[in-house]
C-alpha atoms as a PDB file:
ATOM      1  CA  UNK A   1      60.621 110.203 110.838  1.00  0.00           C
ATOM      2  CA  UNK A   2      60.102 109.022 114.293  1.00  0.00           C
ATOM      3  CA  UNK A   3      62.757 108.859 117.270  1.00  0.00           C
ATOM      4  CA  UNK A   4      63.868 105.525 116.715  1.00  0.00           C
ATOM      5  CA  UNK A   5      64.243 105.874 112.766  1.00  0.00           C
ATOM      6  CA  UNK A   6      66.884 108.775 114.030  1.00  0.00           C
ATOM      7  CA  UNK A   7      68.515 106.240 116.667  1.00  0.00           C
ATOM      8  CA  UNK A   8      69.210 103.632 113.447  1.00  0.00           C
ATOM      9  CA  UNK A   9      70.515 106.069 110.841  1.00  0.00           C
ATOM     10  CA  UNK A  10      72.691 107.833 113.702  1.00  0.00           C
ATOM     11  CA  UNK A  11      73.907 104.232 114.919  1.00  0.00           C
ATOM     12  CA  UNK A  12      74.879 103.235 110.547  1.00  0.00           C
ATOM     13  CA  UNK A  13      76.797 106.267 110.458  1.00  0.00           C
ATOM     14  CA  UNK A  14      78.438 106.050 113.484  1.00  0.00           C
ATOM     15  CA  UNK A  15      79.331 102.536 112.425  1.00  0.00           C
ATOM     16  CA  UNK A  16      80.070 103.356 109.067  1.00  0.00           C
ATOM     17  CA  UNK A  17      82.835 106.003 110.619  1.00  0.00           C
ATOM     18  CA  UNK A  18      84.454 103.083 112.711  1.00  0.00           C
ATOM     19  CA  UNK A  19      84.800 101.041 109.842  1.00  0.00           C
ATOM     20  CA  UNK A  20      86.392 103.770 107.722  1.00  0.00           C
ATOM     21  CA  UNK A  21      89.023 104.761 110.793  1.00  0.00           C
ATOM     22  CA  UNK A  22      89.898 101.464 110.806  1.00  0.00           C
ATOM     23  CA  UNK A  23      90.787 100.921 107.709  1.00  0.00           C
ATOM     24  CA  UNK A  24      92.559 104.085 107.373  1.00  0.00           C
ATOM     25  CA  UNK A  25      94.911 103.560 110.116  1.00  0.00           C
ATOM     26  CA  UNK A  26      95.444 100.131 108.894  1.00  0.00           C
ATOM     27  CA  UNK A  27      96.334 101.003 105.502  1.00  0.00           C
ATOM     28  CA  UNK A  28      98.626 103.544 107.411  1.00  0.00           C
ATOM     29  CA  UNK A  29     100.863 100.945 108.984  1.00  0.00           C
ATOM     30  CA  UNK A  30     104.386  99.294 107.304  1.00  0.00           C
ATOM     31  CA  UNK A  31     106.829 100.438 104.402  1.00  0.00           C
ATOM     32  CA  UNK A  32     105.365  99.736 101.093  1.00  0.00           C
ATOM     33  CA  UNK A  33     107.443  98.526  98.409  1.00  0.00           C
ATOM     34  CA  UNK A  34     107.278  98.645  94.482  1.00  0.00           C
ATOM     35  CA  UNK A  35     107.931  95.858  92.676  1.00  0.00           C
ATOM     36  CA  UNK A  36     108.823  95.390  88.728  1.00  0.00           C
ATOM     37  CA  UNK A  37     108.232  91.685  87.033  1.00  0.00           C
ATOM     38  CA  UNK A  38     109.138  91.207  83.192  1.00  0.00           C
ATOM     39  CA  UNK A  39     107.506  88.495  81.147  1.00  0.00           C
ATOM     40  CA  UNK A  40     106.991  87.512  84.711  1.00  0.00           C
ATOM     41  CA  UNK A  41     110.283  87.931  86.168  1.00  0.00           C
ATOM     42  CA  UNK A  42     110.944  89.736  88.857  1.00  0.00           C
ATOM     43  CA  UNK A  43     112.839  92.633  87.677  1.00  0.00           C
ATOM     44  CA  UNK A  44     113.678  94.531  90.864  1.00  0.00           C
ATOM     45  CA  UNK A  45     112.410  95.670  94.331  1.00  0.00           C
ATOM     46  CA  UNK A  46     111.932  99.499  95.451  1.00  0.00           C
ATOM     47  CA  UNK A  47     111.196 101.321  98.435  1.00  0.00           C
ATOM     48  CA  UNK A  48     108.185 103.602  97.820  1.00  0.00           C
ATOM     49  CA  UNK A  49     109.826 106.255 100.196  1.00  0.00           C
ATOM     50  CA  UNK A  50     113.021 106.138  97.797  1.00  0.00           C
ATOM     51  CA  UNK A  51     112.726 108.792  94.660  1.00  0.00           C
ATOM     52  CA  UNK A  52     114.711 106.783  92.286  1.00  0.00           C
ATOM     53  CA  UNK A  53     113.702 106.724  88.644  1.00  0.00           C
ATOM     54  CA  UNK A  54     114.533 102.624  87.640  1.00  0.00           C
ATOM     55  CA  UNK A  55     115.159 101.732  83.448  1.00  0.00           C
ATOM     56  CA  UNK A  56     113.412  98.666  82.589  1.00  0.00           C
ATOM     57  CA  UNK A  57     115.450  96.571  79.891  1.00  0.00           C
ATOM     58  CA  UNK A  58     115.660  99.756  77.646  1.00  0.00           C
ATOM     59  CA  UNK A  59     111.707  99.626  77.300  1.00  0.00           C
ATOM     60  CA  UNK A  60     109.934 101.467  79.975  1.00  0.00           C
ATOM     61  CA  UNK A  61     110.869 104.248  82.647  1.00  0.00           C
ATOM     62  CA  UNK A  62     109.768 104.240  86.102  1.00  0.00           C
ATOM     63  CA  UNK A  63     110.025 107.391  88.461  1.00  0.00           C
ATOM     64  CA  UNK A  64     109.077 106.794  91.847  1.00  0.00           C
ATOM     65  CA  UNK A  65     108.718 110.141  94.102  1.00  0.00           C
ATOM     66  CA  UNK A  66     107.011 111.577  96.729  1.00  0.00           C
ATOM     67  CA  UNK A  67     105.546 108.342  97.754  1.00  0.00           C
ATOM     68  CA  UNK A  68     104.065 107.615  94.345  1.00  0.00           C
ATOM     69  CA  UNK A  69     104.645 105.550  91.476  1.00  0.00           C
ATOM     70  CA  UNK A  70     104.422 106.634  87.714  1.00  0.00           C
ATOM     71  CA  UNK A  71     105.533 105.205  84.149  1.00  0.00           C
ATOM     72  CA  UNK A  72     107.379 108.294  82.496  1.00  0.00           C
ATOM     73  CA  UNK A  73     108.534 106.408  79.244  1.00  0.00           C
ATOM     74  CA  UNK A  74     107.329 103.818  77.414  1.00  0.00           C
ATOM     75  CA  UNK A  75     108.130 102.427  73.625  1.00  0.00           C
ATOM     76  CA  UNK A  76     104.638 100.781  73.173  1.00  0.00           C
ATOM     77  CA  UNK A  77     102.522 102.367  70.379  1.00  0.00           C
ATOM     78  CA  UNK A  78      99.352 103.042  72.779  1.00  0.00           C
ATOM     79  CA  UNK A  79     100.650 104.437  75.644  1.00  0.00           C
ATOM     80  CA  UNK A  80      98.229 103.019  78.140  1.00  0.00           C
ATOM     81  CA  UNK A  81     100.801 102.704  80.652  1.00  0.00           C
ATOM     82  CA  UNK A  82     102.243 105.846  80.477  1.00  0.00           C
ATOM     83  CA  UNK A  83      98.707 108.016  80.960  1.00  0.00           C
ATOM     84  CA  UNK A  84      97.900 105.791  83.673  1.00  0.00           C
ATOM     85  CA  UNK A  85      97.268 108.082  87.061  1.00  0.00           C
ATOM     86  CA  UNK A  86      99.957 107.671  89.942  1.00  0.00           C
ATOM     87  CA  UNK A  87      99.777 105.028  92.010  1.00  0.00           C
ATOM     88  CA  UNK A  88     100.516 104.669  95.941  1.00  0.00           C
ATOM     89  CA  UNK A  89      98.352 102.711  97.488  1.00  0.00           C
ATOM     90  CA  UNK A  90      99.018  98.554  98.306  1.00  0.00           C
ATOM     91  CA  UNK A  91      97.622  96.550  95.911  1.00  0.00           C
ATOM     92  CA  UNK A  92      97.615  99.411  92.880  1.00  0.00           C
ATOM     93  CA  UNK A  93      99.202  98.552  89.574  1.00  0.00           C
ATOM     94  CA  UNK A  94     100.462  99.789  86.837  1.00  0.00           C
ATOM     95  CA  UNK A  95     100.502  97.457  83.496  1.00  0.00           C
ATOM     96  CA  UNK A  96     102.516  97.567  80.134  1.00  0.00           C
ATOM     97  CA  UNK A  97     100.741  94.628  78.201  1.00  0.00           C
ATOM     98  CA  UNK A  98     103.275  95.373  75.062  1.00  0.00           C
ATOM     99  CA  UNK A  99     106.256  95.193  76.833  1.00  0.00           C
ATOM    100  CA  UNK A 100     105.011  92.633  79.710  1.00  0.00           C
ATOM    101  CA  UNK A 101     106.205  95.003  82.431  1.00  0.00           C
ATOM    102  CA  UNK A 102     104.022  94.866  85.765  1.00  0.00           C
ATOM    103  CA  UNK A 103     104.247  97.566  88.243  1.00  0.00           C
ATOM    104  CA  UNK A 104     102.659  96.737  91.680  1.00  0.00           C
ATOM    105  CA  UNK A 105     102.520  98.152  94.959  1.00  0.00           C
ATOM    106  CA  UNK A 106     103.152  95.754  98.377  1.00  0.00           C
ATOM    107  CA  UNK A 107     103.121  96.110 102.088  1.00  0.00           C
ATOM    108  CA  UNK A 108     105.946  94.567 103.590  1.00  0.00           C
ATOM    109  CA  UNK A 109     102.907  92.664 106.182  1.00  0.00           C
ATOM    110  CA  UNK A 110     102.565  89.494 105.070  1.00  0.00           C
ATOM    111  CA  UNK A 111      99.139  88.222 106.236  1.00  0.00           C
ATOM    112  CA  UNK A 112      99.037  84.612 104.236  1.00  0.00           C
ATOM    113  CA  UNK A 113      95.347  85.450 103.413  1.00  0.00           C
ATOM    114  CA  UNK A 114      94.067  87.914 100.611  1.00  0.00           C
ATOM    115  CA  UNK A 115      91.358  90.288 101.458  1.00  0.00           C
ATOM    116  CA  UNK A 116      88.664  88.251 100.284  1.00  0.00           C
ATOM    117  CA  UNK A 117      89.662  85.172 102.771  1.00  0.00           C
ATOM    118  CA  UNK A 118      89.997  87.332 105.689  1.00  0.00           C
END
């Protein structure tokens, strides 16, 4: 490799490092919240800080704890839901197809754009 093929891949990765500290600290910023929809009704609002563990309609149990969301209990026959990993991040969901129960994470930030238009 020559001295200026070193320059480039030390000037990607140093880029590459901005772009990943940026994101990171912006993910890092404002209260997430967990909301529940049914059949596509929204069923109720959480704070993701909040352990609570929230009944849906006799169906589905949701625990929420240590800043993570999880679907203990569910009375659909595959389970899907309930062997899905934890979830905690904005924009993560969890989905019970059977029961139409939606799970989603949200920042409280409202930008008006999604992240493909910004």
């Amino acid at each position: 490799m020559k001295k200026n093929d070193w320059f480039l891949a030390a000037g990607i990765l140093i880029a590459a490092a901005v772009i990943l500290l940026i994101q990171l600290m912006g993910a890092a910023r404002g209260e997430l919240t967990v909301s529940v929809t049914v059949d596509g009704v929204l069923y109720g609002t959480y704070s993701l800080a909040e352990d609570i563990q929230v009944d849906i309609n006799e169906t589905n149990r949701l625990i929420i704890e240590d800043e993570s969301v999880r679907m203990e209990w569910a009375d659909c026959p595959d389970q899907v839901c309930v062997n899905h990993v934890s979830i905690s991040r904005d924009g993560e969901s969890i989905i019970c197809l059977p029961n139409r129960v939606v799970v989603s994470i949200n920042g409280t930030e409202s930008a008006g754009l999604d992240g493909i238009a910004q």
